[in-house]
PDB file of N, CA and C in Angstrom:
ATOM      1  N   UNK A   1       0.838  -1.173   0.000  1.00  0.00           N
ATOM      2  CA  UNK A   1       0.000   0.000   0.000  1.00  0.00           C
ATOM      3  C   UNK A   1       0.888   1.244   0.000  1.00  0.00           C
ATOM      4  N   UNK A   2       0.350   2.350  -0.735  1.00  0.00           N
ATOM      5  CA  UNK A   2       1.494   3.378  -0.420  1.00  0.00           C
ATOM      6  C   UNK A   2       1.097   4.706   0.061  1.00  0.00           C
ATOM      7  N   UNK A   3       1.370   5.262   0.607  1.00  0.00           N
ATOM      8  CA  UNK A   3       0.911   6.763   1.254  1.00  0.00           C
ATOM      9  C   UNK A   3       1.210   7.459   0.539  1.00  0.00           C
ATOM     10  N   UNK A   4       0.139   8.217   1.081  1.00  0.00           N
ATOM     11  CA  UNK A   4       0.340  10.169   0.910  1.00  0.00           C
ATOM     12  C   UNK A   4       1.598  10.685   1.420  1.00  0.00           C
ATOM     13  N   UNK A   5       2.509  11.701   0.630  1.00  0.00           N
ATOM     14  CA  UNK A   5       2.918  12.269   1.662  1.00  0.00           C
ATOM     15  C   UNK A   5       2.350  13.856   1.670  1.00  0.00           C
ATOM     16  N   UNK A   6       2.523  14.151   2.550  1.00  0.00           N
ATOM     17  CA  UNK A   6       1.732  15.838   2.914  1.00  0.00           C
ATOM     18  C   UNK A   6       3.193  16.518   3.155  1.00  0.00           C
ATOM     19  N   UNK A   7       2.866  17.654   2.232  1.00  0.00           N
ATOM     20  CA  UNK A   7       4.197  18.916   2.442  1.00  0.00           C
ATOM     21  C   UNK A   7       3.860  20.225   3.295  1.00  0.00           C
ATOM     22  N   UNK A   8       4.799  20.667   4.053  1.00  0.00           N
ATOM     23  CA  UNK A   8       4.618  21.511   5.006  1.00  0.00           C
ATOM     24  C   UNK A   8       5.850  22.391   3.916  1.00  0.00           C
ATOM     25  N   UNK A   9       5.291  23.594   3.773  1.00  0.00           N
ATOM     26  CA  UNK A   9       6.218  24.541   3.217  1.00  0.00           C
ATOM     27  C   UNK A   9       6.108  25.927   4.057  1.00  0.00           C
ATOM     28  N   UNK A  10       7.793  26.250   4.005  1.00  0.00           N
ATOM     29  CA  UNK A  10       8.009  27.475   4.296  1.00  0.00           C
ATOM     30  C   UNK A  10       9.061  28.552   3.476  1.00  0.00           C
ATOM     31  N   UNK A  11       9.311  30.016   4.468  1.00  0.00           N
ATOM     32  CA  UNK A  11       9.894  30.294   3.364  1.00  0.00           C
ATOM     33  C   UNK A  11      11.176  31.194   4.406  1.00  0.00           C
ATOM     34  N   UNK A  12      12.159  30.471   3.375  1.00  0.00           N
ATOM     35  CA  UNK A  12      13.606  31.292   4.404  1.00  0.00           C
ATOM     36  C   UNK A  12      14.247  32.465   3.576  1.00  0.00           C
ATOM     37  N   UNK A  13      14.634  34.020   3.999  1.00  0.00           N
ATOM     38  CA  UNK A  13      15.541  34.811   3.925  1.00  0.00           C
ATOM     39  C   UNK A  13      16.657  34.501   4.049  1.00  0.00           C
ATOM     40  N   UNK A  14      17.358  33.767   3.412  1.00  0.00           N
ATOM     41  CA  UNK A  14      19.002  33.495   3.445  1.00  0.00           C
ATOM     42  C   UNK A  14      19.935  34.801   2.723  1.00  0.00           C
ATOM     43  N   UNK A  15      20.528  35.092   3.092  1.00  0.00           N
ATOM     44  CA  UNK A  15      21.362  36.284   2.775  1.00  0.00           C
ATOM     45  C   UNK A  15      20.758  37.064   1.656  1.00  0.00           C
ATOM     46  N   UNK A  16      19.786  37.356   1.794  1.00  0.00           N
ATOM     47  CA  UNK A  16      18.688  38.266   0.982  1.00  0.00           C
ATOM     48  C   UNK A  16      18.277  37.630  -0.172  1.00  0.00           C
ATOM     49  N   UNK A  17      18.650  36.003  -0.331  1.00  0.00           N
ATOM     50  CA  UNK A  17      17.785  35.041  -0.895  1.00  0.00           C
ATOM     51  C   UNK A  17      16.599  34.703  -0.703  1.00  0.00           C
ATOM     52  N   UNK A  18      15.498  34.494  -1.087  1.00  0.00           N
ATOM     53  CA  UNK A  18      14.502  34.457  -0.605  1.00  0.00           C
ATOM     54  C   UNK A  18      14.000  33.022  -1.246  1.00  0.00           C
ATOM     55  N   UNK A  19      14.247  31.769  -0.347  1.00  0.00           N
ATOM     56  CA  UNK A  19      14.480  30.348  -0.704  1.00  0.00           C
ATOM     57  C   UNK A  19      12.695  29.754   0.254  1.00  0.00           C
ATOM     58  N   UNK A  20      12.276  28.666  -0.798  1.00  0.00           N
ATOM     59  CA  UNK A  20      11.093  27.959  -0.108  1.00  0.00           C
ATOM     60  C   UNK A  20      11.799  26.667  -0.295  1.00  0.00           C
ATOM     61  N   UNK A  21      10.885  26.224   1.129  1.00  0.00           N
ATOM     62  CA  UNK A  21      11.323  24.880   1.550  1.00  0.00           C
ATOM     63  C   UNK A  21       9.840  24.238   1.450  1.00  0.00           C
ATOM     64  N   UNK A  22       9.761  23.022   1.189  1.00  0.00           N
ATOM     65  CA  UNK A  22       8.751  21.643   1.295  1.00  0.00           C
ATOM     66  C   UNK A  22       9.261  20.769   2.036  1.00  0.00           C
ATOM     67  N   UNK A  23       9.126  20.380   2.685  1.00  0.00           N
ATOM     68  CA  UNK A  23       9.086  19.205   3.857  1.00  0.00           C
ATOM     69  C   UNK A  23       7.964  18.157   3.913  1.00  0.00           C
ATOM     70  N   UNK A  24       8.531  17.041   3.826  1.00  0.00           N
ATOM     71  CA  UNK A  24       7.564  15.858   4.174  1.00  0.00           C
ATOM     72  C   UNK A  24       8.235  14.809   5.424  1.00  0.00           C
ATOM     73  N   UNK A  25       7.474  15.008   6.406  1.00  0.00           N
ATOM     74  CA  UNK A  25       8.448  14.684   7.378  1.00  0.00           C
ATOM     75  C   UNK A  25       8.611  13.151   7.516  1.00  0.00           C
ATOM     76  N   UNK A  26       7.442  12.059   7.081  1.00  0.00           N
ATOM     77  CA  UNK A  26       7.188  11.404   6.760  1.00  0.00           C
ATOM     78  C   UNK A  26       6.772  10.640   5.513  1.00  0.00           C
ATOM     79  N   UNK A  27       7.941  11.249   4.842  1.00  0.00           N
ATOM     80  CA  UNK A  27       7.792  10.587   3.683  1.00  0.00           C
ATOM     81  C   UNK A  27       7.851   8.733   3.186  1.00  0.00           C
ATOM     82  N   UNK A  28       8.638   8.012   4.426  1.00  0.00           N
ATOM     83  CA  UNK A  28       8.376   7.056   4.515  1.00  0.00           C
ATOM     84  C   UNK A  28       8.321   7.190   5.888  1.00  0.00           C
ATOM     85  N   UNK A  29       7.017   6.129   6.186  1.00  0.00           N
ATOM     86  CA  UNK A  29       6.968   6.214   8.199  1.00  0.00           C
ATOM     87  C   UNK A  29       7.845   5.151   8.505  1.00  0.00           C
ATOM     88  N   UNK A  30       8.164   3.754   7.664  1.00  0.00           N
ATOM     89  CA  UNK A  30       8.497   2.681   8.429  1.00  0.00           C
ATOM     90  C   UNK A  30      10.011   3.031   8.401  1.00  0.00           C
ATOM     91  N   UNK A  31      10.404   3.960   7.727  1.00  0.00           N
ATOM     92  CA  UNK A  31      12.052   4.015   7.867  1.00  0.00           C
ATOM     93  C   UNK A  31      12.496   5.790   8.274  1.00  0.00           C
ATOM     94  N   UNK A  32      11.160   6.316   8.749  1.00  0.00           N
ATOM     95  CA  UNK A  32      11.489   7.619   8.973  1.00  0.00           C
ATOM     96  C   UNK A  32      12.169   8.606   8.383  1.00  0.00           C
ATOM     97  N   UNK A  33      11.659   8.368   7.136  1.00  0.00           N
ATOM     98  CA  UNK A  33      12.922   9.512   5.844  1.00  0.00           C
ATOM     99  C   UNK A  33      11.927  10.167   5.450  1.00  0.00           C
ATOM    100  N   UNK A  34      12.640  11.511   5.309  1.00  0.00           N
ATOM    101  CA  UNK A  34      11.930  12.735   5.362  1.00  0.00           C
ATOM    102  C   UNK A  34      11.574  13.420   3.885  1.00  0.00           C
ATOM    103  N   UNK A  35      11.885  13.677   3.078  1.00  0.00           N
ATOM    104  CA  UNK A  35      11.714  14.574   2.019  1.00  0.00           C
ATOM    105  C   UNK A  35      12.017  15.634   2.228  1.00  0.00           C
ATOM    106  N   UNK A  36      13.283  16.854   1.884  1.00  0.00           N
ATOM    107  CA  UNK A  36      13.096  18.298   1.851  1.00  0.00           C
ATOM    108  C   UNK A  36      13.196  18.850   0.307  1.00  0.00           C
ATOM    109  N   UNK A  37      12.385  19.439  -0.076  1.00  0.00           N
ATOM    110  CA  UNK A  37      12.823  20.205  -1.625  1.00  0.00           C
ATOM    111  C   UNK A  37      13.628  21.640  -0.865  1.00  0.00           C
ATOM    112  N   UNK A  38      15.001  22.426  -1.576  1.00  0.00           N
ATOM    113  CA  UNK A  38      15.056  23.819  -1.127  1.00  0.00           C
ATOM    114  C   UNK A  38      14.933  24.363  -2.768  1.00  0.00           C
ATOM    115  N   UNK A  39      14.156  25.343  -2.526  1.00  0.00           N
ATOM    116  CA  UNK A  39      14.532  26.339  -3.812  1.00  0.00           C
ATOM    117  C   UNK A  39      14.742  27.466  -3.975  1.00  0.00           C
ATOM    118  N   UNK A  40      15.526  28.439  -4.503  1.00  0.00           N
ATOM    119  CA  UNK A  40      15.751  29.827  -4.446  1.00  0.00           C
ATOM    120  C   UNK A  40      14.353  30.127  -5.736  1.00  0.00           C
ATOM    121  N   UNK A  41      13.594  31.266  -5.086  1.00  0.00           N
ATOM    122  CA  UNK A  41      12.246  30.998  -5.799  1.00  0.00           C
ATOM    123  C   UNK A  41      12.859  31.872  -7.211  1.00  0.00           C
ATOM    124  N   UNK A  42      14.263  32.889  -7.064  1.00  0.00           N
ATOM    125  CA  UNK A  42      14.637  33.095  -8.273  1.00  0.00           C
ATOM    126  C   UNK A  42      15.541  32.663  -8.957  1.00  0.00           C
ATOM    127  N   UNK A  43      15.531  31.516  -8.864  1.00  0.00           N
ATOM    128  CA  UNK A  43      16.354  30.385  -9.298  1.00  0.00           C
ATOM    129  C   UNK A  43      17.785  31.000  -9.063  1.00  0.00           C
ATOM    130  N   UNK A  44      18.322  31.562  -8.324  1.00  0.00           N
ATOM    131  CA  UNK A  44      19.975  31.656  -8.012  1.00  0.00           C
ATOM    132  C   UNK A  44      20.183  30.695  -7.432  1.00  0.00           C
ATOM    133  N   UNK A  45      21.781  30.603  -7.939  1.00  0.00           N
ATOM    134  CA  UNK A  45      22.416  29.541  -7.385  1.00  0.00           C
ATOM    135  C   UNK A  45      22.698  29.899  -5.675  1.00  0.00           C
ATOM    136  N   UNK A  46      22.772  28.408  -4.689  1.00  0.00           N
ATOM    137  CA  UNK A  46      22.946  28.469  -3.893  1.00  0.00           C
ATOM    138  C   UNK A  46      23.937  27.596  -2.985  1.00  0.00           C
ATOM    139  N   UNK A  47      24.307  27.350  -1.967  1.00  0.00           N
ATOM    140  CA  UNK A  47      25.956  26.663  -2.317  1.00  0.00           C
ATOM    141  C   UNK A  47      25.574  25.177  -1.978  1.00  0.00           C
ATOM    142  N   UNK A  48      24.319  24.748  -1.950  1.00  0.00           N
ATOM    143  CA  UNK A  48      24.071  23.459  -2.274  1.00  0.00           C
ATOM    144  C   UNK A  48      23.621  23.251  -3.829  1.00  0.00           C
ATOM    145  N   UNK A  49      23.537  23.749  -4.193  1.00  0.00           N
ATOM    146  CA  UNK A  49      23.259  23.560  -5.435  1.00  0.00           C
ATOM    147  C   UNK A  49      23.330  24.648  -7.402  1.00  0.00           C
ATOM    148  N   UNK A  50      23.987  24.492  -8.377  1.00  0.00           N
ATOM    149  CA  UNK A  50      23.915  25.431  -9.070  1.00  0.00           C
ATOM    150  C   UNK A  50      22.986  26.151  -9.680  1.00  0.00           C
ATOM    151  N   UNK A  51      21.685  25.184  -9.687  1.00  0.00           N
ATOM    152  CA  UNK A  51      20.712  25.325 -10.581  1.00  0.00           C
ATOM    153  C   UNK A  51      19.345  26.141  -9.636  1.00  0.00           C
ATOM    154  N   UNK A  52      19.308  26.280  -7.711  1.00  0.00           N
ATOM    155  CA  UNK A  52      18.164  26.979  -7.249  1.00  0.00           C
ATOM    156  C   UNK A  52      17.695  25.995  -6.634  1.00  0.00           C
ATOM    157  N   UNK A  53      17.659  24.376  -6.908  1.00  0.00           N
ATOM    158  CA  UNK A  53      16.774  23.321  -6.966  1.00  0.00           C
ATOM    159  C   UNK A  53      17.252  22.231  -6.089  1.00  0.00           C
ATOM    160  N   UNK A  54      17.157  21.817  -4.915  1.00  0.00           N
ATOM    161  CA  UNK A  54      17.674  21.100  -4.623  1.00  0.00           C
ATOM    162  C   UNK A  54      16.638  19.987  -3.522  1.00  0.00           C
ATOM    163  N   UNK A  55      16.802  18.604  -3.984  1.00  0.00           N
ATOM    164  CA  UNK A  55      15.882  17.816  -3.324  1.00  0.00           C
ATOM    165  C   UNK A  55      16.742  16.931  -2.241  1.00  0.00           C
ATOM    166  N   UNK A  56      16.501  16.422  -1.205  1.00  0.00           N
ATOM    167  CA  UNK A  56      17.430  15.879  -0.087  1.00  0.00           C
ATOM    168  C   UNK A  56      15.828  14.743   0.891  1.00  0.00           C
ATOM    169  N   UNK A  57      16.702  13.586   0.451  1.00  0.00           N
ATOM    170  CA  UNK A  57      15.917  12.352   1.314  1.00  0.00           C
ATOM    171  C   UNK A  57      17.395  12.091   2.426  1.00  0.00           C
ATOM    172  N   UNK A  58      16.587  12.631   4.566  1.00  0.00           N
ATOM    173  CA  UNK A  58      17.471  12.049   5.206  1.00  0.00           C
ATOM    174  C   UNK A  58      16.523  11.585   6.408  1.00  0.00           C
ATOM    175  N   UNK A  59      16.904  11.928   7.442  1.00  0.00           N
ATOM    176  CA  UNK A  59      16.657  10.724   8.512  1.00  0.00           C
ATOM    177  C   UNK A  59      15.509  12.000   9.245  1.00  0.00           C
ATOM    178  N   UNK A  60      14.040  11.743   9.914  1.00  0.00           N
ATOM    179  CA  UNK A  60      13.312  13.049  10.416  1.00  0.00           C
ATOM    180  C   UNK A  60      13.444  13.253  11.090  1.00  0.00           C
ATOM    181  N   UNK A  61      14.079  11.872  11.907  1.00  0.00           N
ATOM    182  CA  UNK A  61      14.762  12.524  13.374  1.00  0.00           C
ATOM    183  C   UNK A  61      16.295  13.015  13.383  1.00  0.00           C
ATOM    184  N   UNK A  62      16.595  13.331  12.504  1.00  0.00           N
ATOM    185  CA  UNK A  62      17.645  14.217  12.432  1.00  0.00           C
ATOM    186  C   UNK A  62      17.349  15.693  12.484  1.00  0.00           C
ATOM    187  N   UNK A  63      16.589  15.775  11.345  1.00  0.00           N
ATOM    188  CA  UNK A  63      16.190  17.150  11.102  1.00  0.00           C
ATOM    189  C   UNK A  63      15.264  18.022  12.756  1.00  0.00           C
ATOM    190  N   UNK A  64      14.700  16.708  13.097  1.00  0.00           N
ATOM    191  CA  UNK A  64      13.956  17.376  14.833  1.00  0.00           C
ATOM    192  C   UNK A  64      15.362  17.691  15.594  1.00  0.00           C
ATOM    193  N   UNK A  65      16.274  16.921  15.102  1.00  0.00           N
ATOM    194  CA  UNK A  65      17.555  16.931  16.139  1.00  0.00           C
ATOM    195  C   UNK A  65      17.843  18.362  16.282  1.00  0.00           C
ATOM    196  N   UNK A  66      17.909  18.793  15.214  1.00  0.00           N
ATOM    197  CA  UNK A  66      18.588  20.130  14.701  1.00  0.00           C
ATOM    198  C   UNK A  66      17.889  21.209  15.068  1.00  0.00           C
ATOM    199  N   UNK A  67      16.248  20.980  15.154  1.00  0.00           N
ATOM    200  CA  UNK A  67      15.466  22.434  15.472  1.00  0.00           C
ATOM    201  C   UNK A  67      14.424  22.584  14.405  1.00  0.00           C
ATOM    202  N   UNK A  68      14.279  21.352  13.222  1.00  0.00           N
ATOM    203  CA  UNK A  68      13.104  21.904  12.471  1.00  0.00           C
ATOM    204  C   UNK A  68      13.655  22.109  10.961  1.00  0.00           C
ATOM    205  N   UNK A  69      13.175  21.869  10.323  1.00  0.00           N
ATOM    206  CA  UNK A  69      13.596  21.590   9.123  1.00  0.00           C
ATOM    207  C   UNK A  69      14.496  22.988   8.350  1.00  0.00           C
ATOM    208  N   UNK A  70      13.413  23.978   9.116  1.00  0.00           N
ATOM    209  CA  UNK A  70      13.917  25.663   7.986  1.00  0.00           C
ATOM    210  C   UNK A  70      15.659  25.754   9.504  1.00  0.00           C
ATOM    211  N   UNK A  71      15.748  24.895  10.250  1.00  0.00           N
ATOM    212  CA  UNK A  71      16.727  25.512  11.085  1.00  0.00           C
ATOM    213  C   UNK A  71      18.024  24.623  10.379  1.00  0.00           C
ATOM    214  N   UNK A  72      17.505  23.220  10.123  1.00  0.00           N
ATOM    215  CA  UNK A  72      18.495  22.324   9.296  1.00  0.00           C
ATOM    216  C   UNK A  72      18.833  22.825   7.656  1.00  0.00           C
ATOM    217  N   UNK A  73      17.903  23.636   7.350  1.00  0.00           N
ATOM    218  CA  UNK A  73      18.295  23.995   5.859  1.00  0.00           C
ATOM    219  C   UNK A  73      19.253  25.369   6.318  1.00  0.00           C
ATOM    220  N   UNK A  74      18.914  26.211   7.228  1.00  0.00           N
ATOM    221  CA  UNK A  74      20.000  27.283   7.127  1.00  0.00           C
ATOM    222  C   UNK A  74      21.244  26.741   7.243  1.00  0.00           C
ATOM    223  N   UNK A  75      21.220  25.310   8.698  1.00  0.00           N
ATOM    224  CA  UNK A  75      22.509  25.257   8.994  1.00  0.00           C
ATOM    225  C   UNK A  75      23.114  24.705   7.813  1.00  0.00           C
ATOM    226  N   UNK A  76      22.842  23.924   6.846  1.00  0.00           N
ATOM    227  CA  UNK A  76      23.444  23.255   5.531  1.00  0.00           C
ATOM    228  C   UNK A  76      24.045  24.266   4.399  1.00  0.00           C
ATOM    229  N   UNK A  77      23.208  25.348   4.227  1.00  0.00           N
ATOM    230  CA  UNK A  77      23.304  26.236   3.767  1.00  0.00           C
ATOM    231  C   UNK A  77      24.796  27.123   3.978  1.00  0.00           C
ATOM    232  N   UNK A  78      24.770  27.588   5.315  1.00  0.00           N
ATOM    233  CA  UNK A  78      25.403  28.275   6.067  1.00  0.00           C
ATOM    234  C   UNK A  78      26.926  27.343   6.235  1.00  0.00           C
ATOM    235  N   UNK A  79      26.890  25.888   5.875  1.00  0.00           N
ATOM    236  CA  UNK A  79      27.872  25.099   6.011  1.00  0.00           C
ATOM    237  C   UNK A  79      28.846  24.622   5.131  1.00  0.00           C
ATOM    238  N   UNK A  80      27.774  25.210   4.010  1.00  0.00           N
ATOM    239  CA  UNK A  80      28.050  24.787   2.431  1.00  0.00           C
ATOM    240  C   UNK A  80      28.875  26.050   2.052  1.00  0.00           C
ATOM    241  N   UNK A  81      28.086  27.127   2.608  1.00  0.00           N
ATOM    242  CA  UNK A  81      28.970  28.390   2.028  1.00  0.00           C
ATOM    243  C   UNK A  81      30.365  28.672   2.616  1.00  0.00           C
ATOM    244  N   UNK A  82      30.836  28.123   3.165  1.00  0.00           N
ATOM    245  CA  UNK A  82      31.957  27.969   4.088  1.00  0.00           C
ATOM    246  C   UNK A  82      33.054  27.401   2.791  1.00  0.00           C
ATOM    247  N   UNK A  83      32.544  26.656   2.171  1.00  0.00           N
ATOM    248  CA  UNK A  83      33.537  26.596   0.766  1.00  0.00           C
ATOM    249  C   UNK A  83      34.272  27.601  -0.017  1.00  0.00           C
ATOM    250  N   UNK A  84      35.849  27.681  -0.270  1.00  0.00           N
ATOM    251  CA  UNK A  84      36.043  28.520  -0.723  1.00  0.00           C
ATOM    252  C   UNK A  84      35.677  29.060  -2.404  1.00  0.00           C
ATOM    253  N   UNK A  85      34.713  28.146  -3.260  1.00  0.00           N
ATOM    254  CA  UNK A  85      34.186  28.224  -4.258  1.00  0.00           C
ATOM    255  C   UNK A  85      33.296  29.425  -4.326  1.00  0.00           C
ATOM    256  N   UNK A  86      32.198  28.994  -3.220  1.00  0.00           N
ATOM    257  CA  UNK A  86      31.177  29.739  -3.409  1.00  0.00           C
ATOM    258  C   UNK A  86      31.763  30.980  -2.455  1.00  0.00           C
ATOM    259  N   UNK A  87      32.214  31.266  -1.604  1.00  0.00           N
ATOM    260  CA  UNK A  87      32.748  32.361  -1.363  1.00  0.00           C
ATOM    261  C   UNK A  87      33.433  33.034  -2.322  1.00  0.00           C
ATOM    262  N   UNK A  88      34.256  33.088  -3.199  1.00  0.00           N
ATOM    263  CA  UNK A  88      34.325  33.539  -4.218  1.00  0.00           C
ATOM    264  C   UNK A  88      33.482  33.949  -5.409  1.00  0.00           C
ATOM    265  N   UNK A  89      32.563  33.267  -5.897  1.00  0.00           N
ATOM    266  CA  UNK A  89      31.373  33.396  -6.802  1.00  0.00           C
ATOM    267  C   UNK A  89      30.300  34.065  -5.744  1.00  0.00           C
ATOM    268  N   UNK A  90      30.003  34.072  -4.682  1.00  0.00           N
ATOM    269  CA  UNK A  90      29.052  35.653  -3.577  1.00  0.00           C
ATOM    270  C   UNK A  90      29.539  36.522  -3.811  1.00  0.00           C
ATOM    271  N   UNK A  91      31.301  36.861  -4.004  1.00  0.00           N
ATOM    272  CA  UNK A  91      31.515  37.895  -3.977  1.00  0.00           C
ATOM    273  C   UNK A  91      31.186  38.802  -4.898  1.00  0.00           C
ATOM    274  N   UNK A  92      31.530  37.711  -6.106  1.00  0.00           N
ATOM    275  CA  UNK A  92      31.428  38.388  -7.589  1.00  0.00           C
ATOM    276  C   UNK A  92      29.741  38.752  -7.797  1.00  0.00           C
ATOM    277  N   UNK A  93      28.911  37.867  -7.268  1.00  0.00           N
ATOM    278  CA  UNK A  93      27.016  38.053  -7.247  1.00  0.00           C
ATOM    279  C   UNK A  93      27.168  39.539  -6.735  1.00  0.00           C
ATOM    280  N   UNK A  94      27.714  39.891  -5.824  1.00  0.00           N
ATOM    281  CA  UNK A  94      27.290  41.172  -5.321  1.00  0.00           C
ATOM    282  C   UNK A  94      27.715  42.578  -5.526  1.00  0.00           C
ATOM    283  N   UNK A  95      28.660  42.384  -6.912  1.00  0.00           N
ATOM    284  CA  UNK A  95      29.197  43.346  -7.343  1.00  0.00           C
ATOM    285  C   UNK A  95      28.637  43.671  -8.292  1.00  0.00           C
ATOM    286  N   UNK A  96      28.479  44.575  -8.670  1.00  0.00           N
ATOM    287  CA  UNK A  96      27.512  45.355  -9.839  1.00  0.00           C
ATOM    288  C   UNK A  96      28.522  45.732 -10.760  1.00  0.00           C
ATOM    289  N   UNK A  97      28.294  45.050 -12.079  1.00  0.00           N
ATOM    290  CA  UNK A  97      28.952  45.141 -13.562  1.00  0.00           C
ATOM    291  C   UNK A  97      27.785  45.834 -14.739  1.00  0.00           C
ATOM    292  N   UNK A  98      28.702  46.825 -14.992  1.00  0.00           N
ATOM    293  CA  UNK A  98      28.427  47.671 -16.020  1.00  0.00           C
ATOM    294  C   UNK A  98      28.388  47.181 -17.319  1.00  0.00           C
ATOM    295  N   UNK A  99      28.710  45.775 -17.510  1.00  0.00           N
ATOM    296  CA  UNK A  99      28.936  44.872 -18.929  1.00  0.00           C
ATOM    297  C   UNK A  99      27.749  44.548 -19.019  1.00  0.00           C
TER     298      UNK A  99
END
């Protein structure tokens, strides 16, 4: 038999990104895996992902571990940008070119 899953969406201000999250916290009950979609709703890249779009199956009691799903997506977020890639490519996003 297979379930529903039901999405709980919200919406996070990440460094003046303005990213929605879907959550299914129960996306499977018998193995407790969660579903998160993140998306930058203007499709910028974000340092999980290049394209805006990013889907993630993990554990739901992880994500409770953490504080809640929009608290586990900042911290990933916030963990990811710690790369010296995307620190470099923010910098260049926030500079204004005359080309």
């Amino acid at each position: 038999m297979h379930s529903i899953q039901h999405y709980q969406s919200y919406r996070l201000d990440w460094r003046g990104l303005e990213i929605e999250i879907r959550y299914c916290p129960d996306w499977t009950t018998s193995t407790h895996i969660a579903h998160i979609e993140v998306e930058s709703v203007c499709r910028s890249p974000l340092p999980i992902t290049e394209t805006g779009y990013r889907s993630l199956f993990t554990n739901a009691d992880l994500v409770e571990k953490l504080g809640g799903v929009v608290s586990f997506v900042e911290h990933w977020l916030n963990e990811e940008a710690e790369d010296a890639g995307w620190k470099s490519g923010e910098d260049r996003r926030r500079q204004f070119s005359l080309l």
